[in-house]
Protein backbone atom coordinates (compact mmCIF):
# COMPACT_ATOMS: atom_id res chain seq x y z
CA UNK A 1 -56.52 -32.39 1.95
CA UNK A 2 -55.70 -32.98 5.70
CA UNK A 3 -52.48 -33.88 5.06
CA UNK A 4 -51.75 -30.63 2.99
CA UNK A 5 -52.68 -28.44 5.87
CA UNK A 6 -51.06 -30.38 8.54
CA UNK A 7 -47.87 -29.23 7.89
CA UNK A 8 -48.50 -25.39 7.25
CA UNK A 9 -49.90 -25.07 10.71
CA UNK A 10 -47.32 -27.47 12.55
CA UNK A 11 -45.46 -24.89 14.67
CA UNK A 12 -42.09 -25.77 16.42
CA UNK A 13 -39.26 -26.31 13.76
CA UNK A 14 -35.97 -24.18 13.58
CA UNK A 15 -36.82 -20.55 12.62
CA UNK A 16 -34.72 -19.92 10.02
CA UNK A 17 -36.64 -17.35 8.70
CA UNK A 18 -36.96 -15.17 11.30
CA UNK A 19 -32.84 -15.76 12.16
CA UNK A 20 -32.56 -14.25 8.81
CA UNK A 21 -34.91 -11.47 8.81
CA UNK A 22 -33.25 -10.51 12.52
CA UNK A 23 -29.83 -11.06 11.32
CA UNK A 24 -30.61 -8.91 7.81
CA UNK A 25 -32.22 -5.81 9.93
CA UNK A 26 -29.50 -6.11 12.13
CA UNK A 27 -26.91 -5.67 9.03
CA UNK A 28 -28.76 -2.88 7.53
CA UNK A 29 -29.75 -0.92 11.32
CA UNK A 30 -25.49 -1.13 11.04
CA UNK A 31 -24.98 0.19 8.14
CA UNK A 32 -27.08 3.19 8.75
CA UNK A 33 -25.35 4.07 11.74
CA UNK A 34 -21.87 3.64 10.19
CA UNK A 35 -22.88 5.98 7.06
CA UNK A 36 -25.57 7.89 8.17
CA UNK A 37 -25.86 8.98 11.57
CA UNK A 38 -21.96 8.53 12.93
CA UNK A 39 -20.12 9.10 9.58
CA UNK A 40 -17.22 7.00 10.12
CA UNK A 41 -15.63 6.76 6.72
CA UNK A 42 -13.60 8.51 4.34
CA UNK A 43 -13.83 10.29 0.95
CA UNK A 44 -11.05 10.11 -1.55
CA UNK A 45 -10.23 13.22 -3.35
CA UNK A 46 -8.18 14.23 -6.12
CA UNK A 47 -7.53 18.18 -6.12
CA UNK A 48 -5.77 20.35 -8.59
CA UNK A 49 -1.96 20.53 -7.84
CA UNK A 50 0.94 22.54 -8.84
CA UNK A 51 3.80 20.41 -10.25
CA UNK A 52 6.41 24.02 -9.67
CA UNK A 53 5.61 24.04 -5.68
CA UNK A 54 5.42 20.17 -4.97
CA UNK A 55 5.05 16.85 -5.82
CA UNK A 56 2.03 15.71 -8.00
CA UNK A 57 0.74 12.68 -9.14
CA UNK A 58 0.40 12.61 -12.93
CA UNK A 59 -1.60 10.50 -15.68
CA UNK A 60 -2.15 11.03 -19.92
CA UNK A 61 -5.37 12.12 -20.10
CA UNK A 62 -4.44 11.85 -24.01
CA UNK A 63 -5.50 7.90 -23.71
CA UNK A 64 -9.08 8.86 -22.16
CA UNK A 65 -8.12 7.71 -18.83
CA UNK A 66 -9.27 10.58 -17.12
CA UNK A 67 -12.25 11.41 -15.07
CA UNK A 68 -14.56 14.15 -15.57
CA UNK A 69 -12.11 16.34 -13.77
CA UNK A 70 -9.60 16.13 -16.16
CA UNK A 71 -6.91 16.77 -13.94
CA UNK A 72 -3.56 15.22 -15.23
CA UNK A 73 -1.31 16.26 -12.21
CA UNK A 74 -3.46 16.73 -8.74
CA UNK A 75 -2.63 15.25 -5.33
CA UNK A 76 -4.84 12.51 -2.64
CA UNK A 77 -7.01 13.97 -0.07
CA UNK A 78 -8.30 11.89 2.33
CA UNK A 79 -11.39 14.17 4.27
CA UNK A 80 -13.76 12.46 6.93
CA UNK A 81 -17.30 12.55 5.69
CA UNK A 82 -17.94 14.88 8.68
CA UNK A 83 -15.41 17.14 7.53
CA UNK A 84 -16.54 16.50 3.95
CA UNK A 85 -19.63 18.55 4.58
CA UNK A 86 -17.80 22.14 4.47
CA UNK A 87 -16.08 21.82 1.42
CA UNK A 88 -17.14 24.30 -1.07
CA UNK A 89 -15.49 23.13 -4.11
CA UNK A 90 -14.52 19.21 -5.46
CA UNK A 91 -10.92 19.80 -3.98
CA UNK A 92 -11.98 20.61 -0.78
CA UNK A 93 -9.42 24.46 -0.90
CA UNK A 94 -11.68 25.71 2.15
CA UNK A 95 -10.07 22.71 4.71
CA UNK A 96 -7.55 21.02 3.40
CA UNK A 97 -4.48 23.70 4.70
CA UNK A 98 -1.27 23.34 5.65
CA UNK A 99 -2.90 24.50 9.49
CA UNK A 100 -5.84 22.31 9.25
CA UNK A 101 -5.13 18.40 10.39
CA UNK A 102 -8.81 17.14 8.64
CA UNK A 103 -7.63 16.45 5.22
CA UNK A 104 -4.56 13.57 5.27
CA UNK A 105 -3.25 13.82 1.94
CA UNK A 106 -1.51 10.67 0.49
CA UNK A 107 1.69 11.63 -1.09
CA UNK A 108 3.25 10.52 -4.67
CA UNK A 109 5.74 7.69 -4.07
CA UNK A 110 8.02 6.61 -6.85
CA UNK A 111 8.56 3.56 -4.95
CA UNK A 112 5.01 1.97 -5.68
CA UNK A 113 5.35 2.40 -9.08
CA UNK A 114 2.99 5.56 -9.47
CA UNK A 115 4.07 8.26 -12.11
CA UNK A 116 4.70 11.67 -10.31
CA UNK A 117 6.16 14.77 -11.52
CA UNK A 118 7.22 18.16 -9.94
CA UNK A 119 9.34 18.86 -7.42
CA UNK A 120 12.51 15.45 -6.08
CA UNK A 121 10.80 13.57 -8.63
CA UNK A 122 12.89 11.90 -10.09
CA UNK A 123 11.29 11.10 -13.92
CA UNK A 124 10.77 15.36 -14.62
């Protein structure tokens, strides 16, 4: 029975399990800050968009491709989650002007091979 104890109470070896509990809580104390408290990332958004006064991207929500939005021609937002805060609807109308740099929005480019319709496109 001696022998079984001995090495549960031996003290001394690497501590690998406390590197890893350190190294774990110092992953997740990061992650918090990051998304929480500092809010340094980005939201994607697709808004509505009018193919007769620019440049839309377009997909066939015929095939069931679509998400619940069910948009078929909208346009890329990019909104900092700060900013993200004061939208009052999903495309984000309220911030994302012409006058307001928060909202970078990604334009249709026929050139990576994404389908886009409306105005200098090409495949109308």
């Amino acid at each position: 029975m001696d022998g079984l104890v001995e090495p549960l109470a031996k003290k001394g070896g690497f501590p690998l399990y406390e590197i890893l509990l350190v190294a774990v809580g110092l992953a997740v104390a990061a992650s918090l800050y990051t998304y929480l408290y500092a809010e340094r990332y980005d939201f994607v958004i697709e808004a509505p968009c009018d193919s007769t006064l620019q440049q839309c991207y377009t997909r066939d929500c015929s095939t069931g491709d679509c998400p619940p939005n069910e948009l078929s021609e909208y346009r890329v937002l990019q909104v900092s989650a700060k900013t993200f805060d004061t939208c009052t609807d999903n495309g984000c109308s309220n911030i994302c002007t012409a006058q307001n740099p928060a909202c970078i929005e990604t334009f249709c480019s026929l050139e990576d091979g994404e389908e886009c319709v409306g105005l200098s496109s090409s495949n109308e």
